[in-house]
Protein backbone atom coordinates (compact mmCIF):
# COMPACT_ATOMS: atom_id res chain seq x y z
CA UNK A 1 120.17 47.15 162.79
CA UNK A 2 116.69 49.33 162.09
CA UNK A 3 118.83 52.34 163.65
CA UNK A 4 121.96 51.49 161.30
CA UNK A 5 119.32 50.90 157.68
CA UNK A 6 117.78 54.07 158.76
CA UNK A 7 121.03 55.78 159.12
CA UNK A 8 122.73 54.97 155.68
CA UNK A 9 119.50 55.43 153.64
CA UNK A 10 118.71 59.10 152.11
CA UNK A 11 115.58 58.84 154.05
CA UNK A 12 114.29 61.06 157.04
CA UNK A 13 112.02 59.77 159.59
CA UNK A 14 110.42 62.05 161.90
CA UNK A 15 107.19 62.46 164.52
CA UNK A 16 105.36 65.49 165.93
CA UNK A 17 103.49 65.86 168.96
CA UNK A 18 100.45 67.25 168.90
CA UNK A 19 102.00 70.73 169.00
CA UNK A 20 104.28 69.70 166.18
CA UNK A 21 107.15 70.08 168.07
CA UNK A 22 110.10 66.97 166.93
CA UNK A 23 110.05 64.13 169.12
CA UNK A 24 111.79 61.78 166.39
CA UNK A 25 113.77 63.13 163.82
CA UNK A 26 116.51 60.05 162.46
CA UNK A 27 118.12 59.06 158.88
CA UNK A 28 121.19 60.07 156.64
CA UNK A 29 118.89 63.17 154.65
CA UNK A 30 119.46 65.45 157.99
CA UNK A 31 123.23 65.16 156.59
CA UNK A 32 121.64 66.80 153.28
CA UNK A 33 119.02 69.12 154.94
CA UNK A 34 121.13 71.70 156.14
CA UNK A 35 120.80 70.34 159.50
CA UNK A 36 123.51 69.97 162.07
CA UNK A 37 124.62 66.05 162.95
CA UNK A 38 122.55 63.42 161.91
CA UNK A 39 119.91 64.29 164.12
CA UNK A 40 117.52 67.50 164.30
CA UNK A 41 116.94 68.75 167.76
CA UNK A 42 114.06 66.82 169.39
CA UNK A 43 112.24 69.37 171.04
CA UNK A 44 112.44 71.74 168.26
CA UNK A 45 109.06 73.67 166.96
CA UNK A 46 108.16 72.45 163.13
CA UNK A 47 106.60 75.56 162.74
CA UNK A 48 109.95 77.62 163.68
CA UNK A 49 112.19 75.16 161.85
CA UNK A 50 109.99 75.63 158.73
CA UNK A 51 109.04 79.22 159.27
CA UNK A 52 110.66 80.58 156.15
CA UNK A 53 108.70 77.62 154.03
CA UNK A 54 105.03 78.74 154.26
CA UNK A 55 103.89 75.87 152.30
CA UNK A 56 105.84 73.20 154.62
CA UNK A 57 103.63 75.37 157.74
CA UNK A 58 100.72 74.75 155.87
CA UNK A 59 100.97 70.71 155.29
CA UNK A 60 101.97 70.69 158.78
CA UNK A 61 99.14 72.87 160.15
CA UNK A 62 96.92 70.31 157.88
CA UNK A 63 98.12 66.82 159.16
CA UNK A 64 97.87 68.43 162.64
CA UNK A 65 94.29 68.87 161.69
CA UNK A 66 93.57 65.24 160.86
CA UNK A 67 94.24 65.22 156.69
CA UNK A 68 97.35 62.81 155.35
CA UNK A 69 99.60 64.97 153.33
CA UNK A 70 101.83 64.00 150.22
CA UNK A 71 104.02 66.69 148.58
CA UNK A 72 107.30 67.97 147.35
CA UNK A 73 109.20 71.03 148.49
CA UNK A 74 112.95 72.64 148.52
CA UNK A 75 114.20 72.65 151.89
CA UNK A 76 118.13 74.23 152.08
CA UNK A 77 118.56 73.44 148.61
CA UNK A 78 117.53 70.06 148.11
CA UNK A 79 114.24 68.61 147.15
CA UNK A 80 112.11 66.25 149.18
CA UNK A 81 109.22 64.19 148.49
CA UNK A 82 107.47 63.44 152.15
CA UNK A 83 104.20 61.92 153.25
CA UNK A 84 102.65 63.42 156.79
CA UNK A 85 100.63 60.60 158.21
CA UNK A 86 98.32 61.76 160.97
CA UNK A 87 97.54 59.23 164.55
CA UNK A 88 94.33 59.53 165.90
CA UNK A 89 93.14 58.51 169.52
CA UNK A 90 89.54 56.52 169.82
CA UNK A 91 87.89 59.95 170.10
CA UNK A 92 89.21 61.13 166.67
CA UNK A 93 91.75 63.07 167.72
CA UNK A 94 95.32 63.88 166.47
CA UNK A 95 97.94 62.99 169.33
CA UNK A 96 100.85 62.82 166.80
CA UNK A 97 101.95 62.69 163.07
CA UNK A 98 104.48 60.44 161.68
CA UNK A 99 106.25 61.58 158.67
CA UNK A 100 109.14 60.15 155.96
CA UNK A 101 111.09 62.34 153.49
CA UNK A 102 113.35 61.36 151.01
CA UNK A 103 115.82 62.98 149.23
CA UNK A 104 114.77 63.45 145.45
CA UNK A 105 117.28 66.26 144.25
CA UNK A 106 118.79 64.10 141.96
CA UNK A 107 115.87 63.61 140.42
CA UNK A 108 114.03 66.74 140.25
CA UNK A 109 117.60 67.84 138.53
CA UNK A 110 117.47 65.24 135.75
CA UNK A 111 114.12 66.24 135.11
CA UNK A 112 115.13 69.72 135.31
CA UNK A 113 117.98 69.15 132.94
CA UNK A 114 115.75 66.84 131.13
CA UNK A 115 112.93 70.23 131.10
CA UNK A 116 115.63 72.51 129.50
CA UNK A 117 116.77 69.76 126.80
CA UNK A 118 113.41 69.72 125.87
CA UNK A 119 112.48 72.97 125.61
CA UNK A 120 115.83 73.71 123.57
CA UNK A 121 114.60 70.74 121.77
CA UNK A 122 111.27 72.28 121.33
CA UNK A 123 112.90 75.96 120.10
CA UNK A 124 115.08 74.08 117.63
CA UNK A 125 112.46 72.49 116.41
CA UNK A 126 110.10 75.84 115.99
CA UNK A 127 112.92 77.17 114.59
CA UNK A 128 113.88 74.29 111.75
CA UNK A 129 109.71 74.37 111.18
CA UNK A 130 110.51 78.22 110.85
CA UNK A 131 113.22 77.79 108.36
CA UNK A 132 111.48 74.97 106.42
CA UNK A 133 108.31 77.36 106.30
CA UNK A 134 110.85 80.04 105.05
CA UNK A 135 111.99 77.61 102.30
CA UNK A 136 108.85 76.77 101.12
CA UNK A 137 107.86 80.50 100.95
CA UNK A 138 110.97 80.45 98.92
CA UNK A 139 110.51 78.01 96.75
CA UNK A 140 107.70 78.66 95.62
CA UNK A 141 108.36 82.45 95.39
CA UNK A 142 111.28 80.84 92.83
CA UNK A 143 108.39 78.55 91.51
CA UNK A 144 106.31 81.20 90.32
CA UNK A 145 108.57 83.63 89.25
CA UNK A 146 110.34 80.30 86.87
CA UNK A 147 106.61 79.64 86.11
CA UNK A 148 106.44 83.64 85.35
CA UNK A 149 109.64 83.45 83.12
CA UNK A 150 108.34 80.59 81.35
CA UNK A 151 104.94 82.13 80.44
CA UNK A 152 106.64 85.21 79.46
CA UNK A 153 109.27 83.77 77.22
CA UNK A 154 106.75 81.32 75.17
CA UNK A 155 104.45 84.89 75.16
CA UNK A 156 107.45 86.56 73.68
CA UNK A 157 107.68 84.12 71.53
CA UNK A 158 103.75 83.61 70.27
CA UNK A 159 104.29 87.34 69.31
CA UNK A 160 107.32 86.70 67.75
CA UNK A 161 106.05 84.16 65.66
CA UNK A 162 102.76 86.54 64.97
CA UNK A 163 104.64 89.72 64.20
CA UNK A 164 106.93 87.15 61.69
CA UNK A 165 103.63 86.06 59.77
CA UNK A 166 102.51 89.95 60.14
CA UNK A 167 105.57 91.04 58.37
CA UNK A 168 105.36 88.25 55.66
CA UNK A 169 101.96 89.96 54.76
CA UNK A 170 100.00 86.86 55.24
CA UNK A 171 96.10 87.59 54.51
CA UNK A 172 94.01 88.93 57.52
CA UNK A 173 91.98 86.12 58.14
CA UNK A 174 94.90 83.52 58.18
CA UNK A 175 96.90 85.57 60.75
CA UNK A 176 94.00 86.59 62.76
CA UNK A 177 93.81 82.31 62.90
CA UNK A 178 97.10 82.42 64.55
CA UNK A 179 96.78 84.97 66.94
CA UNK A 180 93.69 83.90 68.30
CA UNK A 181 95.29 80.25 68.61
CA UNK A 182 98.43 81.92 70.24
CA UNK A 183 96.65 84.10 72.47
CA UNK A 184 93.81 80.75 73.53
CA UNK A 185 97.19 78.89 74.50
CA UNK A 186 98.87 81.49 76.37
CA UNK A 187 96.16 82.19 78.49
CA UNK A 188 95.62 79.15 79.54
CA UNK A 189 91.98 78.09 77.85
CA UNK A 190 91.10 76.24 74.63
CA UNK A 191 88.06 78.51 73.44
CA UNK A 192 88.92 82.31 71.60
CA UNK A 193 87.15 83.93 69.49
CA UNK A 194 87.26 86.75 66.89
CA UNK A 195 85.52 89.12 65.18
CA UNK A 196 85.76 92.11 62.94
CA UNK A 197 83.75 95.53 63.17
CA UNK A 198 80.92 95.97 59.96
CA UNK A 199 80.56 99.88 60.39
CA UNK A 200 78.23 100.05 57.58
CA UNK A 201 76.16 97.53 58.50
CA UNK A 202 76.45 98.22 62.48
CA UNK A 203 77.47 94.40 62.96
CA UNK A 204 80.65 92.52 64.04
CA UNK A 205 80.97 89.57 61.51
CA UNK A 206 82.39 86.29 63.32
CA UNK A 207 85.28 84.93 62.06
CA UNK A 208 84.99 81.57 64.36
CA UNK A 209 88.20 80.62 66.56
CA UNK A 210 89.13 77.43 68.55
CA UNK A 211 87.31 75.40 70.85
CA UNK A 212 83.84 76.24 71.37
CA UNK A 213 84.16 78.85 68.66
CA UNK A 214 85.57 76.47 65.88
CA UNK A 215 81.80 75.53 65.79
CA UNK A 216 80.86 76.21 62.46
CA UNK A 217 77.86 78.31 63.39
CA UNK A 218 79.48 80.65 64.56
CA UNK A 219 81.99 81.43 61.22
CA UNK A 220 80.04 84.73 59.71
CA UNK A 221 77.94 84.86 62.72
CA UNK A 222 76.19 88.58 62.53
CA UNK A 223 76.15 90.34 66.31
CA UNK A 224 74.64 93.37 67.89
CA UNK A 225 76.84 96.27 68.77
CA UNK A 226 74.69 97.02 71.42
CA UNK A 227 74.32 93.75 73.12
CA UNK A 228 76.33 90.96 75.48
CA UNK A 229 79.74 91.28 76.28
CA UNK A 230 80.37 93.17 72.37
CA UNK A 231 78.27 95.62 73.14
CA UNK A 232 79.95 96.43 76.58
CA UNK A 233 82.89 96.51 74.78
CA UNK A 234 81.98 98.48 72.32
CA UNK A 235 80.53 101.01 74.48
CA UNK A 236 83.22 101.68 76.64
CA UNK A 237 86.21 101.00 74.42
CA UNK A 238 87.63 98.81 76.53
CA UNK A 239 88.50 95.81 77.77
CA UNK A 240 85.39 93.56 79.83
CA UNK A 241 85.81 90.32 82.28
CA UNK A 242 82.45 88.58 83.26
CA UNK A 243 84.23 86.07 85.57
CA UNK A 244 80.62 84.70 86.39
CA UNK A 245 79.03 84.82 82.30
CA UNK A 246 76.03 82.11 83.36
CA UNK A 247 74.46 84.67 85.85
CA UNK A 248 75.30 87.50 83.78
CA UNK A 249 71.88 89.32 82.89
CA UNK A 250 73.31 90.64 79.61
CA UNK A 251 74.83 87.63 78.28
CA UNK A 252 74.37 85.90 74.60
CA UNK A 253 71.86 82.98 74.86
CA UNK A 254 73.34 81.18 72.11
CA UNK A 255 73.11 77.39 72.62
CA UNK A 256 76.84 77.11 71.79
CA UNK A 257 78.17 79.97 74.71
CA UNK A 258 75.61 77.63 77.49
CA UNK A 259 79.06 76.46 78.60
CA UNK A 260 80.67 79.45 79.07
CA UNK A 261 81.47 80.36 82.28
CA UNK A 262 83.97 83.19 82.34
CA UNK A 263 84.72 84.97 79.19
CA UNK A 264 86.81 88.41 78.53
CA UNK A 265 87.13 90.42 74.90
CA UNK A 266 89.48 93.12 74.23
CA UNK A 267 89.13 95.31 71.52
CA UNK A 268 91.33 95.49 68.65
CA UNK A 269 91.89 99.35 68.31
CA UNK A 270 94.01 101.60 65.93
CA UNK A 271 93.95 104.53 67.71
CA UNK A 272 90.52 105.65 68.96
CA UNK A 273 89.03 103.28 66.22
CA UNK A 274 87.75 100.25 66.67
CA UNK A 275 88.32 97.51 63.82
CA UNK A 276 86.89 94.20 65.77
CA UNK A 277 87.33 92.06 69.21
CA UNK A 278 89.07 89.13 70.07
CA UNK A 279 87.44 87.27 72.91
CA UNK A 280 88.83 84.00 75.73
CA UNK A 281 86.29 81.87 77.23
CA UNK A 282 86.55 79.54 80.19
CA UNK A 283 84.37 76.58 80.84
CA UNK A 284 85.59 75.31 84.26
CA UNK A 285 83.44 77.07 87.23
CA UNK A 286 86.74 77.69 89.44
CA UNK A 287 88.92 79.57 86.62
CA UNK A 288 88.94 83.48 86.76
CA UNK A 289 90.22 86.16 84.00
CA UNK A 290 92.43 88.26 86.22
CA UNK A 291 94.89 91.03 85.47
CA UNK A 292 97.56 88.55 84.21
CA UNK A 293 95.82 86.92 81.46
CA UNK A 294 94.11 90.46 80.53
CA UNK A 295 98.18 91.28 80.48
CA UNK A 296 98.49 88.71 78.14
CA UNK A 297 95.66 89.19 75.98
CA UNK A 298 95.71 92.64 75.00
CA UNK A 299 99.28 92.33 73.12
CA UNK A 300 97.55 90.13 70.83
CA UNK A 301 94.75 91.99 70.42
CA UNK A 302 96.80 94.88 69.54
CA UNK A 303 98.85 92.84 66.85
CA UNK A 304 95.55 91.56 65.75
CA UNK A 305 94.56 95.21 65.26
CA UNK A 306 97.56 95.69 63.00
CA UNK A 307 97.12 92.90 60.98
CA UNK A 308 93.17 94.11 60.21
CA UNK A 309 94.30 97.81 59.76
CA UNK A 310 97.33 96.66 57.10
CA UNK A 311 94.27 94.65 55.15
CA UNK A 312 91.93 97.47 55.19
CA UNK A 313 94.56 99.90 54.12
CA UNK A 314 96.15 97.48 50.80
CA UNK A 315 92.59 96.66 50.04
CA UNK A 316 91.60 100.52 50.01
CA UNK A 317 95.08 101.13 48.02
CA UNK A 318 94.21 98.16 45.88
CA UNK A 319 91.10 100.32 44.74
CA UNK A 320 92.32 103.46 44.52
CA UNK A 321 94.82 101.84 42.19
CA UNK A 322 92.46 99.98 39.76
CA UNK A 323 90.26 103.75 39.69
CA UNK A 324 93.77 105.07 38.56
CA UNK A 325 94.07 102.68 35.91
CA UNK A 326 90.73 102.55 34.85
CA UNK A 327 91.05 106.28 34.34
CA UNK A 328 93.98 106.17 32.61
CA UNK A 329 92.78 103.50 30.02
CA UNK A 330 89.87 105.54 29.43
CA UNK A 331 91.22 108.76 28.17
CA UNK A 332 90.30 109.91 25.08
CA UNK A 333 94.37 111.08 24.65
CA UNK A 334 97.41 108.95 24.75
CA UNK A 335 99.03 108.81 27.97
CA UNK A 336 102.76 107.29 28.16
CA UNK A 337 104.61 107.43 31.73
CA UNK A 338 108.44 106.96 31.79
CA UNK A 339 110.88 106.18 33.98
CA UNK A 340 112.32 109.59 35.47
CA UNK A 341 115.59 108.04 35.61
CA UNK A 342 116.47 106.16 32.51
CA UNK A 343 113.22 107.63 30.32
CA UNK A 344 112.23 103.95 29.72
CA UNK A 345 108.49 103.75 28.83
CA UNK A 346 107.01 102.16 32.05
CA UNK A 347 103.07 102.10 31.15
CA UNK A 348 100.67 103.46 27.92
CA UNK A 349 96.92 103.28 27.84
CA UNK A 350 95.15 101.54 24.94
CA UNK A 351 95.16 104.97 22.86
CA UNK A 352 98.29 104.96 22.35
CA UNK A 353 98.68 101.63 21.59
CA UNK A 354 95.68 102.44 18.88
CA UNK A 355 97.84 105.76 17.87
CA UNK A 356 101.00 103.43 17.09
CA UNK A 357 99.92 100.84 16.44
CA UNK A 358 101.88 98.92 18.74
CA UNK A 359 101.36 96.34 22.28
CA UNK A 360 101.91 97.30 24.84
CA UNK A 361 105.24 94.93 24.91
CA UNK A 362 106.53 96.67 22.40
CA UNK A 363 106.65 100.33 23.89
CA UNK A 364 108.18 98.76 27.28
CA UNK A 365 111.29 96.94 24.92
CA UNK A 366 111.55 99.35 22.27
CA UNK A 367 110.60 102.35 24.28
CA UNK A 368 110.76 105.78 22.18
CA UNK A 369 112.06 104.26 19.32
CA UNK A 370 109.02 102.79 18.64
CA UNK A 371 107.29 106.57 18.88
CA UNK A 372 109.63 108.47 16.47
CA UNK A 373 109.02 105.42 13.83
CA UNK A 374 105.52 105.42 14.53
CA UNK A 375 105.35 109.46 13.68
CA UNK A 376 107.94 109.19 10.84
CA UNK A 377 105.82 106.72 8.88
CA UNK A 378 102.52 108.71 9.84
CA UNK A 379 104.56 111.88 8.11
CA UNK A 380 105.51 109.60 4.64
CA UNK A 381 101.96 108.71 4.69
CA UNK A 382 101.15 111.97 4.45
């Protein structure tokens, strides 16, 4: 029955002789092995039947030696797991080795199979973390630039609303009040500041702001030209970023900027001229001014620049005007101007009000009418 188990099991059981020649060699694997019959030639050299499998030489050569040997090799396209058991006489020495083999193709396939599933497993895998890292990338690409279109849409509109209140010829300091609370906002801080250029007296006059700057200390505030962040300003004519303003050797040491960690000014120019500054503070110690808020600020500044230049030009008008009129109520002669079109009496100084005896009502409703009566009577007098 041993004979007739060992027959039908995918087994191989198999001695050497000293020499490793076969002198057992049963089971149903030899069916499998590429051998012929069930039975491999007893007789047969291990070393020439395995002489194209160097390895299965070498575990030989090493039982032969004395050392018990567990492996797995491919023998004519199947794969066996065996165990080479050396027998040793009472001196030590090997007289034989006993060895079993069974047939494990069908495994080393499913593992195979089960190898290559994985690894397709694994590359679809890298490639969905591929894709989702792709995603992400563009998401937030589509993020930002939504983020981007948003910032620049409620910019557009801040200078909509300040080139409205421009147009409407508000008075300077109530617009510069809304551009420096638009420009604070769209730059992301709560603390701006403004100020406008004293050329006679060599100052820039405060005009406060929001935030730290609503303080009222600093409303009318008097600074150097030469000094802090104004005077770097004012020497180059442009634009300055202190990102790190509490290590800054130059900075203002007033009590109310000790907060202050970042802080950028612009100038407001008309042309090479410059009128005054307008100024964004940060107080957190991670925010930076970079190139997109300086982006955002210097719009305002520029519309700030406008609004000071329009006040400084009516105001000079406005004085140039009252010289004209004080002149021209101060002549010693009476001086009438009339409408070119329509030769309606549009303004007369007090003379010849005191000449005709007339307001200066009259002259604007009655218009020459009132003259030629005036001279007539003058003539009857006479």
């Amino acid at each position: 029955w041993l004979r007739t188990f060992i027959a039908h099991t995918p087994i191989v059981f198999y001695a050497l002789d000293s020499y490793g020649s076969f002198t057992l060699s049963e089971g149903e694997g030899l069916q499998n092995d590429g051998s012929q019959g069930t039975r491999r030639e007893v007789g047969a050299s291990a070393f020439a039947v395995y002489k194209s499998h160097p390895e299965l030489v070498n575990q030989v050569q090493r039982a032969l030696l004395g050392e018990t040997v567990i492996g797995e090799f491919l023998f004519q396209a199947r794969w066996w797991s065996h165990q080479l058991i050396p027998l040793k006489n009472e001196s030590g020495s090997v007289w034989a080795v006993v060895g079993a083999a069974f047939d494990i193709t069908e495994r080393v396939q499913a593992k195979q199979k089960l190898q290559e599933h994985y690894e397709q497993l694994s590359a679809t895998h890298e490639e969905l973390l591929a894709t989702e890292e792709e995603l992400r990338e563009q998401y937030q690409k589509t993020a930002q630039v939504n983020h981007d279109l948003l910032s620049h849409n409620a910019l557009l509109k801040a200078l909509s609303e300040v080139s409205s209140q421009l147009l409407a010829q508000k008075d300077v300091d109530s617009l510069l009040a809304i551009i420096i609370s638009w420009a604070t906002r769209s730059t992301g801080s709560v603390h701006g500041t403004v100020g406008l250029l004293d050329e006679t007296k060599q100052l820039i006059v405060g005009l406060g702001g929001v935030g730290l700057f609503a303080q009222k200390e600093h409303f009318g505030i008097k600074l150097s030209l030469t000094s802090g962040i104004i005077g770097e300003v004012l020497r180059t004519k442009e634009a300055c970023i202190v990102n790190n303003y509490k290590e800054w050797p130059k900075r203002n040491t007033h009590p109310s900027l000790a907060e202050v960690c970042c802080f950028a000014m612009v100038p407001m120019k008309k042309e090479d001229r410059i009128l005054g500054v307008i100024g964004i503070a940060f107080t957190e110690e991670n925010r930076v001014f970079g190139e997109k808020e300086m982006n955002t600020l210097i719009p305002f500044a520029e519309l700030a620049a406008i609004a000071v230049d329009n006040a400084q030009t009516m105001k000079a008008l406005a004085i140039s005007q009252k010289q004209a009129v004080d002149i021209f109520e101060a002549a010693g002669d009476g001086l009438i101007v009339f409408d070119g079109e329509n030769g309606a009496i549009l303004r007369a100084n007090r003379r010849v009000e005191e000449l005709f005896q007339c307001s200066q009502q009259e002259l604007q409703e009655n218009g020459l009418e009132v003259l030629v009566q005036g001279v007539q009577q003058e003539k009857t007098l006479q």
